[in-house]
PDB file of N, CA and C in Angstrom:
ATOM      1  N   UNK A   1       0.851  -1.186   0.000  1.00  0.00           N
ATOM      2  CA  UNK A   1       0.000   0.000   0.000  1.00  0.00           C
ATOM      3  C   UNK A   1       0.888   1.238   0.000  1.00  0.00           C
ATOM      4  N   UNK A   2       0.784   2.124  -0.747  1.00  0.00           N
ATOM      5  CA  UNK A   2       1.877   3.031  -0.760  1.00  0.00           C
ATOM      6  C   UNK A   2       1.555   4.135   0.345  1.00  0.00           C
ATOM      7  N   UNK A   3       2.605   4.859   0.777  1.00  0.00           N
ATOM      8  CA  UNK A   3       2.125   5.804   1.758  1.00  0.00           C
ATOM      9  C   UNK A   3       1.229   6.877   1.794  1.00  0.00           C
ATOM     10  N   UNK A   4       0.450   7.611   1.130  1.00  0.00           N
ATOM     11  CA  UNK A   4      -0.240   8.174   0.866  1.00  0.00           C
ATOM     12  C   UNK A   4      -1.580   7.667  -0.484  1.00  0.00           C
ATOM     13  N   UNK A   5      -2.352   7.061   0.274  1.00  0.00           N
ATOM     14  CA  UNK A   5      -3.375   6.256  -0.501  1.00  0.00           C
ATOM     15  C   UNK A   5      -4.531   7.265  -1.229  1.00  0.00           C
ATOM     16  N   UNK A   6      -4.244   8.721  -0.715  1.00  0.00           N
ATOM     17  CA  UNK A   6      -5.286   9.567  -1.294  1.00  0.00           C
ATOM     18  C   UNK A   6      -5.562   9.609  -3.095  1.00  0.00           C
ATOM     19  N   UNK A   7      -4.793   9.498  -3.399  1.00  0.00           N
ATOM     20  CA  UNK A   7      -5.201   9.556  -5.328  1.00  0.00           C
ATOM     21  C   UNK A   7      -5.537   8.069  -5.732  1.00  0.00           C
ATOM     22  N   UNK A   8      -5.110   7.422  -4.897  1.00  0.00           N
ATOM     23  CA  UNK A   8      -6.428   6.235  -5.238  1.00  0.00           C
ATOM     24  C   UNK A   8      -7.913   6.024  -4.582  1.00  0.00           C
ATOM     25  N   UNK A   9      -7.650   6.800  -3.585  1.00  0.00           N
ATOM     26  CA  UNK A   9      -8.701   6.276  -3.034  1.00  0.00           C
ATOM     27  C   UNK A   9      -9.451   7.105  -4.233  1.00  0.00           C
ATOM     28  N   UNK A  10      -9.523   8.700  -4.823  1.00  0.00           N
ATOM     29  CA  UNK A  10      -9.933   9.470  -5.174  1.00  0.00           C
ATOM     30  C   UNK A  10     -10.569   8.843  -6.555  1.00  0.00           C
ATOM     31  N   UNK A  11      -9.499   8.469  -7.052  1.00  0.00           N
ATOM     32  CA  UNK A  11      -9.509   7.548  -8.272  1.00  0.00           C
ATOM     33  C   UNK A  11     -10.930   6.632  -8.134  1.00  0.00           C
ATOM     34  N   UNK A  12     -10.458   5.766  -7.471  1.00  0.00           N
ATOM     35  CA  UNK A  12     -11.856   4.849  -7.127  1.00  0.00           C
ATOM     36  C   UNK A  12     -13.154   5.390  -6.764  1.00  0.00           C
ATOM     37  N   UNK A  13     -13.218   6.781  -5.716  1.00  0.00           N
ATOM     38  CA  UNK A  13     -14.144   7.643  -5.508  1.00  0.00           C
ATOM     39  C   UNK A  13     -14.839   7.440  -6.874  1.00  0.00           C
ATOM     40  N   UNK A  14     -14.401   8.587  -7.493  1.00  0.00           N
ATOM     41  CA  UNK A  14     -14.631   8.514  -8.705  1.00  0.00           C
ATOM     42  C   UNK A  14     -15.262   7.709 -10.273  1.00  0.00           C
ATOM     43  N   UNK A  15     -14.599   6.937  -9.778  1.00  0.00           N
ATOM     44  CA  UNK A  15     -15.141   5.264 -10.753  1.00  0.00           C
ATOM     45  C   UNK A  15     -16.270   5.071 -10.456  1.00  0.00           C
ATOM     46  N   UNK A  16     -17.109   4.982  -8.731  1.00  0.00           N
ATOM     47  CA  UNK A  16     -17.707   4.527  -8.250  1.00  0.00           C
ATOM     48  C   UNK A  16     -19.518   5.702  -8.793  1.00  0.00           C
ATOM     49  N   UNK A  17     -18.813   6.733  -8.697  1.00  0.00           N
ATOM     50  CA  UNK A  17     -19.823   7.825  -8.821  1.00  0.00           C
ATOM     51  C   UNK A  17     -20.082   7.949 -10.546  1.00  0.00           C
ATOM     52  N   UNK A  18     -19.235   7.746 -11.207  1.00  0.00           N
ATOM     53  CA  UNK A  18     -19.508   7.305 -12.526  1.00  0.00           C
ATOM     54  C   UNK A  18     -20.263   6.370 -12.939  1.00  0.00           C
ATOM     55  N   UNK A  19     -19.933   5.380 -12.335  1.00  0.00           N
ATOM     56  CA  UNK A  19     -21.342   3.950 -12.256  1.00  0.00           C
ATOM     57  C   UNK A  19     -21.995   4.277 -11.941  1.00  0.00           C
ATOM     58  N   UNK A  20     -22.272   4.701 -10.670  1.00  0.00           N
ATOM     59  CA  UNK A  20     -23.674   5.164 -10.154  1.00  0.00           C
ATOM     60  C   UNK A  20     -24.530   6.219 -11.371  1.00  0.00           C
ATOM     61  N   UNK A  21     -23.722   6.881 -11.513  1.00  0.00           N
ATOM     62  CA  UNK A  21     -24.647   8.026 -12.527  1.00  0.00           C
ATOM     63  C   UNK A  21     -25.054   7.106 -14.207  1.00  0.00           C
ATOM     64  N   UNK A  22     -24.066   6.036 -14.306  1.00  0.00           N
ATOM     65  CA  UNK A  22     -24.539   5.294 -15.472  1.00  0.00           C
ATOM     66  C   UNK A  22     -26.267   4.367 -15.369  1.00  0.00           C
ATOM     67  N   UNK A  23     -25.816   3.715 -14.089  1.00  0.00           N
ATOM     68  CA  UNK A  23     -26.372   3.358 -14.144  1.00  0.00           C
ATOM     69  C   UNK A  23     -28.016   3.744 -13.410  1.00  0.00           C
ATOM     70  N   UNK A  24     -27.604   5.167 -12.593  1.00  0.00           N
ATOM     71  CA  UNK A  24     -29.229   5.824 -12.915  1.00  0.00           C
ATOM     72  C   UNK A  24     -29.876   6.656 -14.143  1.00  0.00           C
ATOM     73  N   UNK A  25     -28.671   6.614 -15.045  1.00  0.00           N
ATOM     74  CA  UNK A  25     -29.194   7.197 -16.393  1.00  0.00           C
ATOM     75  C   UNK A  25     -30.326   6.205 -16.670  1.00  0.00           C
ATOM     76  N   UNK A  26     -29.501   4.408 -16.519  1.00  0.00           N
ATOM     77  CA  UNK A  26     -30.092   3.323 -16.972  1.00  0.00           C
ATOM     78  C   UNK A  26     -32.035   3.464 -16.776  1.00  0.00           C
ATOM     79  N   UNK A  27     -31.660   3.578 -15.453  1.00  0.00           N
ATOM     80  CA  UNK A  27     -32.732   3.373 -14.845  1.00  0.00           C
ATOM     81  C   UNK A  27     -34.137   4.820 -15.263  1.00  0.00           C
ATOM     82  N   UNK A  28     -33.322   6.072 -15.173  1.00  0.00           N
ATOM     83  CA  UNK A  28     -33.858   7.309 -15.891  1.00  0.00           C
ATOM     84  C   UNK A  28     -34.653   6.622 -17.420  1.00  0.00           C
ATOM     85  N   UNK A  29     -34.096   6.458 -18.310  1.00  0.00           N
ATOM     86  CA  UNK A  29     -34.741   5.697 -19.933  1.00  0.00           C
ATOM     87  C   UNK A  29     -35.406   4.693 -19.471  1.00  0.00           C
ATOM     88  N   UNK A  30     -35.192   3.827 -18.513  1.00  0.00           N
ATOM     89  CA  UNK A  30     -36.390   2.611 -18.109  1.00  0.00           C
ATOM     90  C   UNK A  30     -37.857   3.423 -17.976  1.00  0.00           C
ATOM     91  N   UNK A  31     -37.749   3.848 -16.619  1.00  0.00           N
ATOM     92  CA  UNK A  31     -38.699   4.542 -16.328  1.00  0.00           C
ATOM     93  C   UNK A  31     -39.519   5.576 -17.485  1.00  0.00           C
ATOM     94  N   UNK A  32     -38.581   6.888 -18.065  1.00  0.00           N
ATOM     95  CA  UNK A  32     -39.306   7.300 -19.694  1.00  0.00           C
ATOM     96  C   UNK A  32     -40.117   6.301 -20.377  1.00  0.00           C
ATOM     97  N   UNK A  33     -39.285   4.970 -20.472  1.00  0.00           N
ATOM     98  CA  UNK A  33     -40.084   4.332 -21.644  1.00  0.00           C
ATOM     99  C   UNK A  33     -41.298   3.791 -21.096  1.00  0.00           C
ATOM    100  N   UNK A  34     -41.907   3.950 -19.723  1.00  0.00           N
ATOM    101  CA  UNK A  34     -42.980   3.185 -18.910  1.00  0.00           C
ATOM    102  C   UNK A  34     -43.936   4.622 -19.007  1.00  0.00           C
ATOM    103  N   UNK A  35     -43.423   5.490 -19.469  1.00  0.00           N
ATOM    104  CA  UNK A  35     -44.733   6.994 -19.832  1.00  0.00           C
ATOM    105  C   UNK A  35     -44.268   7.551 -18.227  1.00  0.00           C
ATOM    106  N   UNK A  36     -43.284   7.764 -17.600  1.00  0.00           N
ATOM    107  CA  UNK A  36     -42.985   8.312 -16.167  1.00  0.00           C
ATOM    108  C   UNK A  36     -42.312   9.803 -16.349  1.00  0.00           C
ATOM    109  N   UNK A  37     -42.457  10.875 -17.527  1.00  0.00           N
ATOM    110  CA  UNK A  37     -41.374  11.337 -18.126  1.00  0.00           C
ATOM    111  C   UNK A  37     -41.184  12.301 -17.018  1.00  0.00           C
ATOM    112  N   UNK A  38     -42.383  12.788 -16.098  1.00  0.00           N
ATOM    113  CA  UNK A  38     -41.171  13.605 -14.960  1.00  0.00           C
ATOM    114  C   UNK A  38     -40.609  13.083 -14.079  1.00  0.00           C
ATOM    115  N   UNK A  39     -40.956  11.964 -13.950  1.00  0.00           N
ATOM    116  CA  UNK A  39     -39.960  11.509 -13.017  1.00  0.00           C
ATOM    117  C   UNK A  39     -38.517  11.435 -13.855  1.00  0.00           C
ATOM    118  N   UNK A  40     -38.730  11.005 -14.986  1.00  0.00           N
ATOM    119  CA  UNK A  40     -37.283  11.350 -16.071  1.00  0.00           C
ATOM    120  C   UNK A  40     -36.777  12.623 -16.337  1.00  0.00           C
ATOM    121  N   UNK A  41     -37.481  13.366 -16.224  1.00  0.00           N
ATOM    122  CA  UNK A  41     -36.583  14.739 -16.492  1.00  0.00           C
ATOM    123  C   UNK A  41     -36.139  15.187 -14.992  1.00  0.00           C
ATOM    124  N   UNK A  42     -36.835  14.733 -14.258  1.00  0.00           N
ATOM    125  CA  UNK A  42     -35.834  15.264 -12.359  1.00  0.00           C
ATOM    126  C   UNK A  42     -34.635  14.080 -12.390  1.00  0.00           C
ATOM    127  N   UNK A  43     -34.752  13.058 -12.880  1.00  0.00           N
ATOM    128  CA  UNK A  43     -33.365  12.348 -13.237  1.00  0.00           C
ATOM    129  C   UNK A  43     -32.410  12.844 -13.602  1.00  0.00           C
ATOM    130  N   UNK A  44     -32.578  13.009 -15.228  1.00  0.00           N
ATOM    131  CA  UNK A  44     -31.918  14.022 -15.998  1.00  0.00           C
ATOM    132  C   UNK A  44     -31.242  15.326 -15.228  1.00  0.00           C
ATOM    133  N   UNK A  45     -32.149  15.838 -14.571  1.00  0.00           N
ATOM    134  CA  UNK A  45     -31.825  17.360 -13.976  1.00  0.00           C
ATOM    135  C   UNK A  45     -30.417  16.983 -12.863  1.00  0.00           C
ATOM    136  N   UNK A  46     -30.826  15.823 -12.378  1.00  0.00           N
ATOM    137  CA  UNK A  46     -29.545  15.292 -11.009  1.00  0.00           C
ATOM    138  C   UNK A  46     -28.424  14.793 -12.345  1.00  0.00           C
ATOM    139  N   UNK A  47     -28.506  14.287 -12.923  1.00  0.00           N
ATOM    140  CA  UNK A  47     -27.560  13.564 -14.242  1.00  0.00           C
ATOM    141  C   UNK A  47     -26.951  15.100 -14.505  1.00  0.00           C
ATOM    142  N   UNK A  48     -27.525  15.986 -14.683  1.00  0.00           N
ATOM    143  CA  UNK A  48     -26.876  17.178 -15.373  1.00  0.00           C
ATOM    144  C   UNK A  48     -25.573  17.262 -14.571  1.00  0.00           C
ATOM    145  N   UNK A  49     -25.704  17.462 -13.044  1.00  0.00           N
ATOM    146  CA  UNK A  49     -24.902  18.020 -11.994  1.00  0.00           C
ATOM    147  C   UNK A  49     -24.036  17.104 -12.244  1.00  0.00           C
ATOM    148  N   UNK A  50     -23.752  15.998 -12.292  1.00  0.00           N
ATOM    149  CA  UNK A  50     -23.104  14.747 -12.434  1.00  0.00           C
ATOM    150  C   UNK A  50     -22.077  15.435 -13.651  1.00  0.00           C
ATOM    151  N   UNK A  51     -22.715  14.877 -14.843  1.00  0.00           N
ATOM    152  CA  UNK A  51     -22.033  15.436 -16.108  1.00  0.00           C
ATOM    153  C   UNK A  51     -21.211  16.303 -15.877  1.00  0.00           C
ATOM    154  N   UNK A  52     -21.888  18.114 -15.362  1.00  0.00           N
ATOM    155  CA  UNK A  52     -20.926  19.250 -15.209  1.00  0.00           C
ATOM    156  C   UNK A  52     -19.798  19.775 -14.486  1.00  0.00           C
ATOM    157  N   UNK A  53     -19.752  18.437 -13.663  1.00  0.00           N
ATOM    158  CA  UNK A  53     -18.515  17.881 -12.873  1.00  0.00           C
ATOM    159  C   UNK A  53     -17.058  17.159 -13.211  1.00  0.00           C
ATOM    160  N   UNK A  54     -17.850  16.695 -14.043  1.00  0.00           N
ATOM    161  CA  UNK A  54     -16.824  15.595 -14.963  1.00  0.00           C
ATOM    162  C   UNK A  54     -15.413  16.120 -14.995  1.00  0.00           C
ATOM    163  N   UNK A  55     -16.192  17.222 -16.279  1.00  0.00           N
ATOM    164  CA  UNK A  55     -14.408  18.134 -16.669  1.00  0.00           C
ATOM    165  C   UNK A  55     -13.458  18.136 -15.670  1.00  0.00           C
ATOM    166  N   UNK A  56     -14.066  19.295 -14.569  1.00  0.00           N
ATOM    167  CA  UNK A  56     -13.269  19.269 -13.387  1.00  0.00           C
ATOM    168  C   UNK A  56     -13.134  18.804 -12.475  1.00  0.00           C
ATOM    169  N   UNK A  57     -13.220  17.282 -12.173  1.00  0.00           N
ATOM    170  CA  UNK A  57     -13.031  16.298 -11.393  1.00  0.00           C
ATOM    171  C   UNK A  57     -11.682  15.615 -12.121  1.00  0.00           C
ATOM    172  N   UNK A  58     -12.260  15.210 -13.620  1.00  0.00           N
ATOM    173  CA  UNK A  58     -10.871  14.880 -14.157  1.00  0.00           C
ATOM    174  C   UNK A  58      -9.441  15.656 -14.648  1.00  0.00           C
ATOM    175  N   UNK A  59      -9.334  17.050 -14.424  1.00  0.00           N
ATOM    176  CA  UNK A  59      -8.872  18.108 -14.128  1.00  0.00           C
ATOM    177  C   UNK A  59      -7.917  17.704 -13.237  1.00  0.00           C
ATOM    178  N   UNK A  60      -8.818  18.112 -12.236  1.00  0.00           N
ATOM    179  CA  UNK A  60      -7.786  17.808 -10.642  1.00  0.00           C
ATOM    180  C   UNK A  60      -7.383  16.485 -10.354  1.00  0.00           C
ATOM    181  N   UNK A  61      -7.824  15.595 -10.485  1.00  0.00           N
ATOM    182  CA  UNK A  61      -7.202  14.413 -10.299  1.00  0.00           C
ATOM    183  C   UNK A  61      -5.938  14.124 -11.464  1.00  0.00           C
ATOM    184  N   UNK A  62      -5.815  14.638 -11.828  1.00  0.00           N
ATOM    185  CA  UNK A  62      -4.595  14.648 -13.194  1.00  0.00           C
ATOM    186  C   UNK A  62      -4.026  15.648 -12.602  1.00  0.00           C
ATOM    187  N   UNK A  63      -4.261  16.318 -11.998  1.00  0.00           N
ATOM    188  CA  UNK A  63      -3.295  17.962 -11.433  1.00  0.00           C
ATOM    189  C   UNK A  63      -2.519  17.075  -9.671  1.00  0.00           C
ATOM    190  N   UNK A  64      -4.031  16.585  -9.231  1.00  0.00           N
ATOM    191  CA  UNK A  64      -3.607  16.125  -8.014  1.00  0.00           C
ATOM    192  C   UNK A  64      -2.127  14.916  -8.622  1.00  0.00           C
ATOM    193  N   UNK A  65      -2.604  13.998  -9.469  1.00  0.00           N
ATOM    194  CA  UNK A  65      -1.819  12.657  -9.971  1.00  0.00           C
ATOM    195  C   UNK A  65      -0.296  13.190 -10.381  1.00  0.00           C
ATOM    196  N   UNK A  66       0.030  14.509 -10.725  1.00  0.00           N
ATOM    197  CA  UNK A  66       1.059  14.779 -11.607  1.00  0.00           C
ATOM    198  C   UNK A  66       2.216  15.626 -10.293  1.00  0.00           C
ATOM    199  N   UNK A  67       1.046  16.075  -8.906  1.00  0.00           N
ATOM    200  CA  UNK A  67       1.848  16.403  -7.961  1.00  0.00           C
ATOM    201  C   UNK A  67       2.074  15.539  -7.033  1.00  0.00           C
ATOM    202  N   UNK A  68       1.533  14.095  -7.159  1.00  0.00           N
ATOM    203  CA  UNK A  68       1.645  13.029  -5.978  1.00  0.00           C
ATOM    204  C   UNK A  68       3.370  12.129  -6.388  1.00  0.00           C
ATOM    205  N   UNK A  69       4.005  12.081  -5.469  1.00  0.00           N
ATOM    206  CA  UNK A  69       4.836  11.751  -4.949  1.00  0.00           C
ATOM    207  C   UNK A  69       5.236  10.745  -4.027  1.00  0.00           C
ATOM    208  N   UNK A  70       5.751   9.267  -4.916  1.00  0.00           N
ATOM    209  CA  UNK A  70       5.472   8.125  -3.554  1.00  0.00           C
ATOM    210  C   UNK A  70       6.351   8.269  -2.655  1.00  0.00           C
TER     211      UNK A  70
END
């Protein structure tokens, strides 16, 4: 385990919240296709926040990754 586990853990953070948002997209188009569409567009609306994160999540973790030091 290297001494400072933070950019993986971050890393994995990350991975984890990506699935999650995949797979409530999944679930967002299930529901649309059952005629639920607001409950799909307040999906969508939480999916947005998700998305507009992205950039700068993968930003800093490449900024954090390029200043980490084992």
């Amino acid at each position: 385990m290297p001494d400072d586990p933070t950019p993986a853990l971050l890393y994995r953070i990350n991975q984890n919240v990506m699935a999650l948002g995949s797979a409530i997209e999944e679930i967002g188009i299930w529901i649309d296709q059952r005629g639920s569409t607001d409950a799909s567009k307040r999906i969508n609306a939480h999916l947005e926040v998700l998305e507009g994160s992205t950039d700068a999540i993968a930003e800093l973790m490449a900024d954090l990754m390029a200043r980490w030091r084992p």
